[in-house]
N, C-alpha and C. Protein backbone atom coordinates (compact mmCIF):
# COMPACT_ATOMS: atom_id res chain seq x y z
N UNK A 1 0.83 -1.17 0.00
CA UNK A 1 0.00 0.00 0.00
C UNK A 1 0.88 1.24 0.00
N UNK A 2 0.54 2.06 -0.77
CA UNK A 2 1.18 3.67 -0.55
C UNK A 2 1.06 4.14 1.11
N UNK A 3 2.35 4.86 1.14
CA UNK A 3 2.83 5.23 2.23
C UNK A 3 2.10 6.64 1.56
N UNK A 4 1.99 7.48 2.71
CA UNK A 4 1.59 8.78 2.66
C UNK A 4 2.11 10.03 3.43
N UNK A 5 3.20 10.70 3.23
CA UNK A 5 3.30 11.81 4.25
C UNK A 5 3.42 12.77 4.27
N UNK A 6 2.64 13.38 5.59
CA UNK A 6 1.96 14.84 5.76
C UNK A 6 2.79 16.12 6.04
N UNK A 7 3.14 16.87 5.82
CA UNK A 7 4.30 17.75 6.82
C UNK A 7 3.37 19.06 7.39
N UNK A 8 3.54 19.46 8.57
CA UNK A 8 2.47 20.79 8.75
C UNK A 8 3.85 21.21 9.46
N UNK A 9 4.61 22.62 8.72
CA UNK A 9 5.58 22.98 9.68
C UNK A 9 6.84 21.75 10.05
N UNK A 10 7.07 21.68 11.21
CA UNK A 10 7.73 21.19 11.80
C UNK A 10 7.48 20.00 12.58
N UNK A 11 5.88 19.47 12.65
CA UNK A 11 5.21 18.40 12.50
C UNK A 11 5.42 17.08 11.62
N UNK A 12 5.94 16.01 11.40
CA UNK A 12 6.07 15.00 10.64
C UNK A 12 4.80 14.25 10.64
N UNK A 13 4.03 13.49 9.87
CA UNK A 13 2.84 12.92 9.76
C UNK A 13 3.15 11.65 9.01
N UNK A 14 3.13 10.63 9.35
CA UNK A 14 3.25 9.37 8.51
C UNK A 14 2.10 8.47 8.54
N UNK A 15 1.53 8.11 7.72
CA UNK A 15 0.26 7.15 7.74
C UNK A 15 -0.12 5.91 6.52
N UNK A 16 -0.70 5.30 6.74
CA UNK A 16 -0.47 4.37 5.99
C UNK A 16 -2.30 4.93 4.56
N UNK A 17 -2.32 4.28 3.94
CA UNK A 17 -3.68 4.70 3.03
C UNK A 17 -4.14 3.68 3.27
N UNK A 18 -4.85 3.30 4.54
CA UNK A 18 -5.89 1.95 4.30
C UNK A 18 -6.92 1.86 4.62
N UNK A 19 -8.22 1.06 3.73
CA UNK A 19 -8.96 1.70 4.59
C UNK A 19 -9.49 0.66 5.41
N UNK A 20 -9.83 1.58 6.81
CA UNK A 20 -9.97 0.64 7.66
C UNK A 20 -11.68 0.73 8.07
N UNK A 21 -12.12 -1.06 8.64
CA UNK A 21 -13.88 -0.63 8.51
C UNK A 21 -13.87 -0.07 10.33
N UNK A 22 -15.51 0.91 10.19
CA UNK A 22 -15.62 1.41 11.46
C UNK A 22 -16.07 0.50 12.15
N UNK A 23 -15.34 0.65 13.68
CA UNK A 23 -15.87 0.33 15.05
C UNK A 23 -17.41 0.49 15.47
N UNK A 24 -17.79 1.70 15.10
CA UNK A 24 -18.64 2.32 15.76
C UNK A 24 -19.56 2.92 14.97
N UNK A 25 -20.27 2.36 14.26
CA UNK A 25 -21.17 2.95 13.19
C UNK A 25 -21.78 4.05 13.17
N UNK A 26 -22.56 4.50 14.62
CA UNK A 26 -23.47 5.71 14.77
C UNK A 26 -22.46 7.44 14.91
N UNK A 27 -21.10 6.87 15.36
CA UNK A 27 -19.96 8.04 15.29
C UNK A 27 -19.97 8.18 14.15
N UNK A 28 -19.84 7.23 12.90
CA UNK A 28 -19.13 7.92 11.71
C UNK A 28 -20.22 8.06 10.94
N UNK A 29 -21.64 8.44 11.38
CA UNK A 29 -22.57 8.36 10.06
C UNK A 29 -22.76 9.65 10.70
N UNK A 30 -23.16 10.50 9.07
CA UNK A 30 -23.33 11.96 9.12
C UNK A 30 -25.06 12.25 9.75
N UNK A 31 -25.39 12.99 10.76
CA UNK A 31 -26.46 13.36 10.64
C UNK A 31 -26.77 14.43 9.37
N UNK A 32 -26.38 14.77 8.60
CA UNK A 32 -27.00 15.57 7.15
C UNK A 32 -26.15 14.86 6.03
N UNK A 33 -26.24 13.56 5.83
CA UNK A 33 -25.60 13.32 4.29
C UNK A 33 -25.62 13.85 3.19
N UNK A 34 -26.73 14.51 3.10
CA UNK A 34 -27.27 15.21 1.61
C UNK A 34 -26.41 16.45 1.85
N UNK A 35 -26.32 17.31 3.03
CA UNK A 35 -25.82 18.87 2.82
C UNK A 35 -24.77 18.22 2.84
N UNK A 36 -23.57 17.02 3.41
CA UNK A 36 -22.76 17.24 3.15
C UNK A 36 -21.97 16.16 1.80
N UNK A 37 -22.39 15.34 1.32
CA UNK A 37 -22.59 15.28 -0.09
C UNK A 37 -22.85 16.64 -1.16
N UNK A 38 -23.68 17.05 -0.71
CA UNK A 38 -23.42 18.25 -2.21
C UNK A 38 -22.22 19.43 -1.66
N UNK A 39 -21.91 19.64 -0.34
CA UNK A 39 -20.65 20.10 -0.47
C UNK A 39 -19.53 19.82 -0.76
N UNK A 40 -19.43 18.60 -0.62
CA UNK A 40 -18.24 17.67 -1.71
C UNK A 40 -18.28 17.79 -2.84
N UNK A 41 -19.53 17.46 -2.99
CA UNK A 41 -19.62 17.77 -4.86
C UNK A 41 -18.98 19.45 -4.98
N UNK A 42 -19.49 20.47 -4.64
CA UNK A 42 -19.50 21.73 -4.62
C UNK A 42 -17.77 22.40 -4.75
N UNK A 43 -17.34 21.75 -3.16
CA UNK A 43 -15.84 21.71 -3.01
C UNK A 43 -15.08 20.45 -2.67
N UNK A 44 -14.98 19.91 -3.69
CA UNK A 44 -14.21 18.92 -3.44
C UNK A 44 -12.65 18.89 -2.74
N UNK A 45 -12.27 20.21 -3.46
CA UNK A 45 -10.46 19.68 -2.32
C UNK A 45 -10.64 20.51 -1.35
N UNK A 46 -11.64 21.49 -0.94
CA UNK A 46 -11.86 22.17 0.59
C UNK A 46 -11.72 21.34 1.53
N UNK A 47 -13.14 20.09 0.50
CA UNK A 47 -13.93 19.36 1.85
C UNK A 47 -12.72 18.06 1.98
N UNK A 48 -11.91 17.93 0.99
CA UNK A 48 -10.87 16.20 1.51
C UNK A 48 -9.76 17.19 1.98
N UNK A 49 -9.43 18.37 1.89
CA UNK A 49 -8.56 19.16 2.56
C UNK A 49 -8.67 19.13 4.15
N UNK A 50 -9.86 19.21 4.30
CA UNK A 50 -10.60 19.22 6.05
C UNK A 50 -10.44 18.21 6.48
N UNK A 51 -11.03 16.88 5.99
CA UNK A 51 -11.19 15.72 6.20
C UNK A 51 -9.63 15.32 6.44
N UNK A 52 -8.58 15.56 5.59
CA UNK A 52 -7.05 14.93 5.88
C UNK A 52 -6.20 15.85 7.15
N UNK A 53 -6.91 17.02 7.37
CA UNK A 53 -6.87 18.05 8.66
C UNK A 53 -7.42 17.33 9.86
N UNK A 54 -8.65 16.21 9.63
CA UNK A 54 -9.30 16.08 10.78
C UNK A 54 -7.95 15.00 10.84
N UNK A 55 -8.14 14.22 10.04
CA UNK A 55 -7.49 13.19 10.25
C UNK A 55 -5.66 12.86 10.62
N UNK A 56 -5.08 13.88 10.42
CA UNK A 56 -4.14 13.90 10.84
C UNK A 56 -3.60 14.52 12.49
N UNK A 57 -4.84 15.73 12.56
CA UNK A 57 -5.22 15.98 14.01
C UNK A 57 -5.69 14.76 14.87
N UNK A 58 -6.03 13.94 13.97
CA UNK A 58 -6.50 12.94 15.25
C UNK A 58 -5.11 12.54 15.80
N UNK A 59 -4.55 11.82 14.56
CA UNK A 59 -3.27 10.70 14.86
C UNK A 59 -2.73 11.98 15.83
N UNK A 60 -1.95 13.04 15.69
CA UNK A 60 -1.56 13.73 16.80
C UNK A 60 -1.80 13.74 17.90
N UNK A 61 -3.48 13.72 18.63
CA UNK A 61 -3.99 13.38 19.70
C UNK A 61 -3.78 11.89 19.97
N UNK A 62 -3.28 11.31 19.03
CA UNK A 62 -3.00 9.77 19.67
C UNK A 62 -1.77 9.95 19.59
N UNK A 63 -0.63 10.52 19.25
CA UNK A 63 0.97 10.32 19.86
C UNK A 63 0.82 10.97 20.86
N UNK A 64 0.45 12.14 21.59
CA UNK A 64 0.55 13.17 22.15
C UNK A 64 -0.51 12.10 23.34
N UNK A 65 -1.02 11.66 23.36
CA UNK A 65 -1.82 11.08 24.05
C UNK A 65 -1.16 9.57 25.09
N UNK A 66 -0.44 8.65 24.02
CA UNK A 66 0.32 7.70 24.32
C UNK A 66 1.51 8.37 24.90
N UNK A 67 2.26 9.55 24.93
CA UNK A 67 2.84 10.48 25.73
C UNK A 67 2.59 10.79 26.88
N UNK A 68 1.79 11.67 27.05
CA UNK A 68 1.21 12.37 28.24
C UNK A 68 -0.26 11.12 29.37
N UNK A 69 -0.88 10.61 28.54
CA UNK A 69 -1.85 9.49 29.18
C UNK A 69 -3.08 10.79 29.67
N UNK A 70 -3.95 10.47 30.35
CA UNK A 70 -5.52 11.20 30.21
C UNK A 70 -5.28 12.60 31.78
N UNK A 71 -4.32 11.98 32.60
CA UNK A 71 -3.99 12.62 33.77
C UNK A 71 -3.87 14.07 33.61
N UNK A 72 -3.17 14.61 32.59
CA UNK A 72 -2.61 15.59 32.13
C UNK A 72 -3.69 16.68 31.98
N UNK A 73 -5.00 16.02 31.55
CA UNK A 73 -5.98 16.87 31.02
C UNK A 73 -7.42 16.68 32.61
N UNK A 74 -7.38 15.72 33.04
CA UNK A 74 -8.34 14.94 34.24
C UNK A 74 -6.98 16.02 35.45
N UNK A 75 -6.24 16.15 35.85
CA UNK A 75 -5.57 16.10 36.60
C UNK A 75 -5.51 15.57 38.05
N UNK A 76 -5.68 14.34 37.62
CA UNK A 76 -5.45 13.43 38.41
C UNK A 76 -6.88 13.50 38.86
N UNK A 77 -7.73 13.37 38.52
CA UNK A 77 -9.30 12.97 38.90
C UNK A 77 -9.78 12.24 37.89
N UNK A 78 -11.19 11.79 38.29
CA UNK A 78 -11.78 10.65 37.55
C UNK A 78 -13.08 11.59 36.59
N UNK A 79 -12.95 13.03 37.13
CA UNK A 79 -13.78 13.94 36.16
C UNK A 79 -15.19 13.02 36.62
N UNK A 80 -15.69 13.06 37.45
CA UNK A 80 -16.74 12.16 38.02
C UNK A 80 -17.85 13.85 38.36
N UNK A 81 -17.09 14.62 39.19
CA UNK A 81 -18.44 15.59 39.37
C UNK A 81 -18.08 16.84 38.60
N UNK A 82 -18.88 17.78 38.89
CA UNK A 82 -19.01 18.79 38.41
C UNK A 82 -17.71 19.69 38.69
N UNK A 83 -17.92 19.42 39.65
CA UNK A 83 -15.92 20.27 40.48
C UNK A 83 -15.09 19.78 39.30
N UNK A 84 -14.56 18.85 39.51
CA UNK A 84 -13.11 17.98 39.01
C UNK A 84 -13.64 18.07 37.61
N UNK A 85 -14.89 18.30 36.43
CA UNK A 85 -14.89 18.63 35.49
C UNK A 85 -14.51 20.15 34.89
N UNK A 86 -15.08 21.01 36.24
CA UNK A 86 -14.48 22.50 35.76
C UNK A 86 -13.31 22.91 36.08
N UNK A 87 -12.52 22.26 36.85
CA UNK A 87 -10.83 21.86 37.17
C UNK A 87 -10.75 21.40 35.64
N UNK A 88 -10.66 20.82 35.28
CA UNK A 88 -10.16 20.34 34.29
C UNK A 88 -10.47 21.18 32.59
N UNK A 89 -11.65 21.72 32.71
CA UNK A 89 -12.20 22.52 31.54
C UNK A 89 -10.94 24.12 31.70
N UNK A 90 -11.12 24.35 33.08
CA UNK A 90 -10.49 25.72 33.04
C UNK A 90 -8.65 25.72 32.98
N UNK A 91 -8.39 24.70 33.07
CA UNK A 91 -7.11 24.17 32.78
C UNK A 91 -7.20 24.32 31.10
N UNK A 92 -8.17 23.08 30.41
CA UNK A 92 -8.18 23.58 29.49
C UNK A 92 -8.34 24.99 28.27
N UNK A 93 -9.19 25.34 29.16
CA UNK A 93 -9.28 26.95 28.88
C UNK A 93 -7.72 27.90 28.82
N UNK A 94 -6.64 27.43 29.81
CA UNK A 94 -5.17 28.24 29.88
C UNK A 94 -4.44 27.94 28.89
N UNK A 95 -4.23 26.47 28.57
CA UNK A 95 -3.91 25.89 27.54
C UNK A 95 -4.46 27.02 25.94
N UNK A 96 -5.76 26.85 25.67
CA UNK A 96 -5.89 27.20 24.78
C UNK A 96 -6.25 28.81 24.90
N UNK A 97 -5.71 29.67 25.99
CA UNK A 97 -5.58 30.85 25.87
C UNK A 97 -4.09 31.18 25.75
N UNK A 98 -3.40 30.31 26.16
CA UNK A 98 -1.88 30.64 25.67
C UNK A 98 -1.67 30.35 23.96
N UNK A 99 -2.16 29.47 23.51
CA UNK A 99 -2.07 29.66 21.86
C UNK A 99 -2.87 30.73 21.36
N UNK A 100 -4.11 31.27 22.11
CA UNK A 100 -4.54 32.55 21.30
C UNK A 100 -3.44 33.40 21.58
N UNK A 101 -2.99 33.31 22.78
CA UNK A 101 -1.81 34.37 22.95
C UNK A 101 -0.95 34.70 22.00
N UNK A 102 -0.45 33.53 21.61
CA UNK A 102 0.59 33.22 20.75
C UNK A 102 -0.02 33.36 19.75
N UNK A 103 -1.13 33.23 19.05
CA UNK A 103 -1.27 33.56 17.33
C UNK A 103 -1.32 35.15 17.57
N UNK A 104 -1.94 35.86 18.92
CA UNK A 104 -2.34 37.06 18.42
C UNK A 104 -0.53 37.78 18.41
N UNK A 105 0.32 37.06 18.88
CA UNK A 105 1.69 37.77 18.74
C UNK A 105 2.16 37.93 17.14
N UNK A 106 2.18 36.71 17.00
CA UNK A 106 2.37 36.06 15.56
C UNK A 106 1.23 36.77 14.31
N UNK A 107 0.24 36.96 14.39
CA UNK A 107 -0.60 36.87 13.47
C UNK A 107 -1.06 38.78 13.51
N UNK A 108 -1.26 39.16 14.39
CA UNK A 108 -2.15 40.41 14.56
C UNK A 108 -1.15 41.35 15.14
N UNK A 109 -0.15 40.82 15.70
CA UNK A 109 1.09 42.26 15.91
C UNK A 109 2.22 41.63 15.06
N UNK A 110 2.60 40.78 14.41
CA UNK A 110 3.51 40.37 13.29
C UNK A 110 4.78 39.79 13.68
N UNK A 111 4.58 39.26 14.88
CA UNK A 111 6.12 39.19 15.81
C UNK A 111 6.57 38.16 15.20
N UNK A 112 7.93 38.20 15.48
CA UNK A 112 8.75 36.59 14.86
C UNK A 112 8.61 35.67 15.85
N UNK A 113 8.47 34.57 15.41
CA UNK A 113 8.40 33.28 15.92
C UNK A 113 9.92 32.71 16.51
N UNK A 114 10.49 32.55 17.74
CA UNK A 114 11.36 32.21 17.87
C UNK A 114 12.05 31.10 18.83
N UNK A 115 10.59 30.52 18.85
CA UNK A 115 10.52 28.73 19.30
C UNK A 115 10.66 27.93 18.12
N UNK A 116 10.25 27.72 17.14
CA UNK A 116 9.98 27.18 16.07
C UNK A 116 8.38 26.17 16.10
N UNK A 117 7.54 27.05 16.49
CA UNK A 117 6.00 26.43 16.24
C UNK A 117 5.62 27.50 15.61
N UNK A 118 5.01 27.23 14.37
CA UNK A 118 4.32 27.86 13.45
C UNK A 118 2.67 28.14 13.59
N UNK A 119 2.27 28.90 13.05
CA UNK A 119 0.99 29.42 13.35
C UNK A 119 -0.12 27.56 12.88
N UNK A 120 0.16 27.74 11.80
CA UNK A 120 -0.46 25.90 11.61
C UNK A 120 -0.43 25.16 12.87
N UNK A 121 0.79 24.98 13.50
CA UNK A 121 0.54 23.99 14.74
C UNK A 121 -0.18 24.47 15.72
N UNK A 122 0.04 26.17 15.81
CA UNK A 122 -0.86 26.98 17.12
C UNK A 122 -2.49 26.46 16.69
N UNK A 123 -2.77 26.54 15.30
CA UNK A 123 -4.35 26.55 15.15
C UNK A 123 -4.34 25.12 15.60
N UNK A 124 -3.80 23.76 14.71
CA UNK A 124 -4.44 22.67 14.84
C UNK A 124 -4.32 22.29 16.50
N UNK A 125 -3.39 22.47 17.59
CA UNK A 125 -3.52 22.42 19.20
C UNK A 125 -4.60 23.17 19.43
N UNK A 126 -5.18 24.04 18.89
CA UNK A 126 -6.45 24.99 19.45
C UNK A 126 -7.62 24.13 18.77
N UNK A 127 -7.71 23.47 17.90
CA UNK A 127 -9.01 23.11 17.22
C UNK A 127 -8.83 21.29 18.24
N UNK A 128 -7.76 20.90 18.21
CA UNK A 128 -7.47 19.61 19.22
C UNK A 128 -8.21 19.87 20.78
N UNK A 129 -7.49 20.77 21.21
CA UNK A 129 -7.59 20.94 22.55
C UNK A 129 -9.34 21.50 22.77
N UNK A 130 -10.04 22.31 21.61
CA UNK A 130 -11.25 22.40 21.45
C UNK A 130 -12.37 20.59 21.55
N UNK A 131 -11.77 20.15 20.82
CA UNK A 131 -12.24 18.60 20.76
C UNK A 131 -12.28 17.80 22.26
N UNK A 132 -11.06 18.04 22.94
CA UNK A 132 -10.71 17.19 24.24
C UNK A 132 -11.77 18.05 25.28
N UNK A 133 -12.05 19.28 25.43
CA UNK A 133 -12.74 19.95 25.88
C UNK A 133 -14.05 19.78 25.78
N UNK A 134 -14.70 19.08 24.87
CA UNK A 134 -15.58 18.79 24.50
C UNK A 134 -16.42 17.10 24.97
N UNK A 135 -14.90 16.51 25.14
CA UNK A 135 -14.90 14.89 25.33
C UNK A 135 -14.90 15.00 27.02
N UNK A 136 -14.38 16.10 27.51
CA UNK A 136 -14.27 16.62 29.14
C UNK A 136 -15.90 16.51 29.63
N UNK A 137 -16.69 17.80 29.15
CA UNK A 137 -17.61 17.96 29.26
C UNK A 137 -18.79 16.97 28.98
N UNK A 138 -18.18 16.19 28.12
CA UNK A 138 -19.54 14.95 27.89
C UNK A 138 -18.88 13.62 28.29
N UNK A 139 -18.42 13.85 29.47
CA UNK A 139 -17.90 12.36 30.12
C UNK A 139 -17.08 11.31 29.54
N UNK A 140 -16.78 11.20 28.14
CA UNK A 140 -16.10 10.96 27.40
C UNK A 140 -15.04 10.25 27.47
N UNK A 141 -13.96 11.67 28.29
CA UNK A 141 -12.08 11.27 28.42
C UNK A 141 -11.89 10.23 29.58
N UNK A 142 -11.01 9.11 28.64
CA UNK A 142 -10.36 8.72 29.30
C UNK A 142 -11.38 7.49 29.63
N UNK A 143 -12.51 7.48 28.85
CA UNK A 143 -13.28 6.16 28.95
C UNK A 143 -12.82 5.37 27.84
């Protein structure tokens, strides 16, 4: 099978092209097939542009994940009540106010970059860390 690889920046992406069948049927079926069928039709390399965005954001949340483990984001709770969920949301919230920080340096006052993370990696950690925030709040992480 073709090897495939992604580069975003300073990010390496390696993946294989296969396709694999779903686990979980009711996750991967669209609630609007039709609107989003004719936007494919409409934009086709927008919409497989997004789709290879989602998909490479995922694999990231799974190295970054097999790294760090669920603690990091739970901090050290089982995210069981309401407390230890907004511990953990407003954590997430610092996280992803330090990358707005950082694009608005980068992007809206023009500063040089002199870590070597590029505005690409600032967005896709903000649209990631949007997702985990999401998996926080609906009981989700770490199940």
């Amino acid at each position: 099978m073709a090897k495939k690889s992604v580069t975003t920046s300073k990010r390496q992406h390696n993946f294989n092209a296969v396709k694999v069948e779903p686990q979980y049927d009711e996750v991967l079926q669209y609630d609007n097939p039709k609107v989003v069928e004719a936007m494919e039709k409409q934009w086709p390399e927008m919409t497989a542009e997004f789709k290879r965005i989602m998909f490479t954001q995922y694999e990231l949340f799974c190295l970054k994940q097999s790294n760090y483990g669920p603690d990091n984001i739970s901090v050290g709770s089982k995210l069981e009540t309401e407390e230890e969920k907004k511990v953990s949301l407003t954590g997430l919230w610092f996280r992803m106010n330090d990358k707005i920080q950082r694009l608005k340096q980068l992007v809206v006052l023009g500063k040089q970059d002199n870590i070597g993370e590029s505005c690409e990696d600032t967005f896709q950690d903000l649209s990631v860390y949007g997702i985990i925030a999401q998996l926080v709040s609906s009981g989700k992480w770490a199940k």
